[in-house]
C-alpha atoms as a PDB file:
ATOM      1  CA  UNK A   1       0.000   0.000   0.000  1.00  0.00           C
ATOM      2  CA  UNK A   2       0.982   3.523  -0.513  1.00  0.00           C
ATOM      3  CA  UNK A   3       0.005   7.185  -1.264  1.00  0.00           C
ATOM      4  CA  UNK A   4       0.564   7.591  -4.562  1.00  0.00           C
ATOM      5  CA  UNK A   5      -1.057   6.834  -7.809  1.00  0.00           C
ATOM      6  CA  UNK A   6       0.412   3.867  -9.828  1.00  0.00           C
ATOM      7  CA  UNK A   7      -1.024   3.442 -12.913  1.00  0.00           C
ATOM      8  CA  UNK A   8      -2.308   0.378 -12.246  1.00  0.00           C
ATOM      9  CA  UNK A   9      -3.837   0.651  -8.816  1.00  0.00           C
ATOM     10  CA  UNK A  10      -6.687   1.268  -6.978  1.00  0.00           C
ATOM     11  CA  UNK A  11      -7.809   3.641  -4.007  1.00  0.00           C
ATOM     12  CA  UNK A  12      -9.092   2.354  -1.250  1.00  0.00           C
ATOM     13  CA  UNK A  13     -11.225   4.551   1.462  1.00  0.00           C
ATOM     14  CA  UNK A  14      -9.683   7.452  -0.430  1.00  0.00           C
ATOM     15  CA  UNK A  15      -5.983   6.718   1.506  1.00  0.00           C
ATOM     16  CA  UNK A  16      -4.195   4.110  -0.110  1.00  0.00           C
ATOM     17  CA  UNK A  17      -3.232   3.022  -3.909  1.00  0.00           C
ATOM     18  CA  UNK A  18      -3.106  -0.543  -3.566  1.00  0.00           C
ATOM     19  CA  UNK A  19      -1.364  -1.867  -7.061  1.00  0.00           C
ATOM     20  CA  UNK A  20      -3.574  -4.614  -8.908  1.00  0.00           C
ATOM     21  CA  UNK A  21      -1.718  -7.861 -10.461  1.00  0.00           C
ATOM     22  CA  UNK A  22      -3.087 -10.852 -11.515  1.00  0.00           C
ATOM     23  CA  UNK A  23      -3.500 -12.386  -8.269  1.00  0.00           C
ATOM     24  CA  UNK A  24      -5.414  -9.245  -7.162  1.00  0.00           C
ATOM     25  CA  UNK A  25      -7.905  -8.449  -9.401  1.00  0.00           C
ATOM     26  CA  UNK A  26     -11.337  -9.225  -8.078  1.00  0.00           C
ATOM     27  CA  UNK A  27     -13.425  -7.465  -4.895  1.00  0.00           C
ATOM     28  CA  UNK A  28     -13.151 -10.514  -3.445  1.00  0.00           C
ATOM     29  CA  UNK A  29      -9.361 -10.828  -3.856  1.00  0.00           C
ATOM     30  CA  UNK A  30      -8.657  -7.402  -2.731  1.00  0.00           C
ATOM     31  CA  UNK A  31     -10.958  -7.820   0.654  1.00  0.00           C
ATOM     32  CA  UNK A  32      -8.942 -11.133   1.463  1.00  0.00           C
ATOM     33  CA  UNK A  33      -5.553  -8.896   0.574  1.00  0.00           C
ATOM     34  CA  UNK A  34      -6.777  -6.533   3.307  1.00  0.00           C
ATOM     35  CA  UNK A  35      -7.883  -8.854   5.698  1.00  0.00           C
ATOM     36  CA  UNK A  36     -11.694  -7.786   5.394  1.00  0.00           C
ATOM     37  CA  UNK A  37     -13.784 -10.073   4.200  1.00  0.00           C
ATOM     38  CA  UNK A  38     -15.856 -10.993   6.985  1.00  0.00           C
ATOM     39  CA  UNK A  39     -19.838 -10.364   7.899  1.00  0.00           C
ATOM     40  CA  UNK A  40     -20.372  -6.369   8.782  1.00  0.00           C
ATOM     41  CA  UNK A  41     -18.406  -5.046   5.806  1.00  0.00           C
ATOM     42  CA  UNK A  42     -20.425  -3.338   2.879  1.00  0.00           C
ATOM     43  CA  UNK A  43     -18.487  -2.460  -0.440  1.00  0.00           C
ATOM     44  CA  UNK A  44     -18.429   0.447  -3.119  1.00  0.00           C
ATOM     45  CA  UNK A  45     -16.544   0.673  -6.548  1.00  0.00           C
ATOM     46  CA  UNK A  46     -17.033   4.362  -7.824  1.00  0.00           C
ATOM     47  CA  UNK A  47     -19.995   5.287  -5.788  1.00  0.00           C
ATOM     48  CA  UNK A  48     -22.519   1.795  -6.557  1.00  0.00           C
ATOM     49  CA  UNK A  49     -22.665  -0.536  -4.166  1.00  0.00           C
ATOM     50  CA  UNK A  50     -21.499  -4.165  -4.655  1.00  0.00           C
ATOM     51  CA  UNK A  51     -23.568  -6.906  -3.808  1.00  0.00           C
ATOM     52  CA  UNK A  52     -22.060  -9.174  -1.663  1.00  0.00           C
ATOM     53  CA  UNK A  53     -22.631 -12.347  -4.177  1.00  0.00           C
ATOM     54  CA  UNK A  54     -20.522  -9.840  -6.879  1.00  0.00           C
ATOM     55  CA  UNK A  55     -17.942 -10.107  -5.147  1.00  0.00           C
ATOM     56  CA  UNK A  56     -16.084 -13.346  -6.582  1.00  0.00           C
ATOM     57  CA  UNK A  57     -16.605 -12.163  -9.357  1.00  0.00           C
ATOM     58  CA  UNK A  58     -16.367  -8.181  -9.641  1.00  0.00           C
ATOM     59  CA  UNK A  59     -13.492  -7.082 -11.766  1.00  0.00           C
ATOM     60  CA  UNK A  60     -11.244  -4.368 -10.385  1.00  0.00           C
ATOM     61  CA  UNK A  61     -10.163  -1.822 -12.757  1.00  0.00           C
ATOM     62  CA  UNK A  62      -6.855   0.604 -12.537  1.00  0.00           C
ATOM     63  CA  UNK A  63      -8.440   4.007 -10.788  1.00  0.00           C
ATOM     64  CA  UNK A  64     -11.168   2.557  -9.391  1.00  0.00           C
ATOM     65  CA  UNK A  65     -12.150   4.328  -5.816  1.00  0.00           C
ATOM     66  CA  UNK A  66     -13.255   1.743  -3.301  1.00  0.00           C
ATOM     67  CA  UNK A  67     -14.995   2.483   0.251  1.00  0.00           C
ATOM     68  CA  UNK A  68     -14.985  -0.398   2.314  1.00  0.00           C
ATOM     69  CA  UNK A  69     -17.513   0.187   5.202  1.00  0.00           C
ATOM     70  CA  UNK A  70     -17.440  -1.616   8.479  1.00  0.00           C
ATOM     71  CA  UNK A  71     -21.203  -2.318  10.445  1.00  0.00           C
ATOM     72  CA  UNK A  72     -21.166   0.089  13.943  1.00  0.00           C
ATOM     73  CA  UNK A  73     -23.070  -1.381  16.718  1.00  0.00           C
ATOM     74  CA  UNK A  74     -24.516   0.857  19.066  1.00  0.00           C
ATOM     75  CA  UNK A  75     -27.931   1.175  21.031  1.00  0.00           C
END
């Protein structure tokens, strides 16, 4: 991970260009890469949320902007 913008990366929660390869090229890939793929997390690629079934299967393309959102309990 870093701050600056490789060509061939995404952002992630507007922080950190994470460089795609062939190993990391699907949602699902990059959530395992950052240790968050677990119940609670909700994901966006440019502003549309992705279903959690997409996931396996949702390409990642260079300059894509990802939020990765965590649930908050509270009461």
């Amino acid at each position: 991970m870093n701050n600056n913008n490789p060509q061939n990366s995404v952002l992630v929660n507007q922080e950190n260009w994470i460089e795609l390869s062939e190993q990391l090229s699907k949602l699902e890939q990059l959530l395992i890469h950052l240790d968050c793929l677990n119940d609670g997390v909700a994901v966006a690629i440019n502003n549309q949320v992705v279903t959690k079934d997409n996931w396996p299967t949702q390409v990642l393309n260079y300059n894509d902007k990802i939020n990765i959102f965590g649930a908050i309990a509270g009461g």
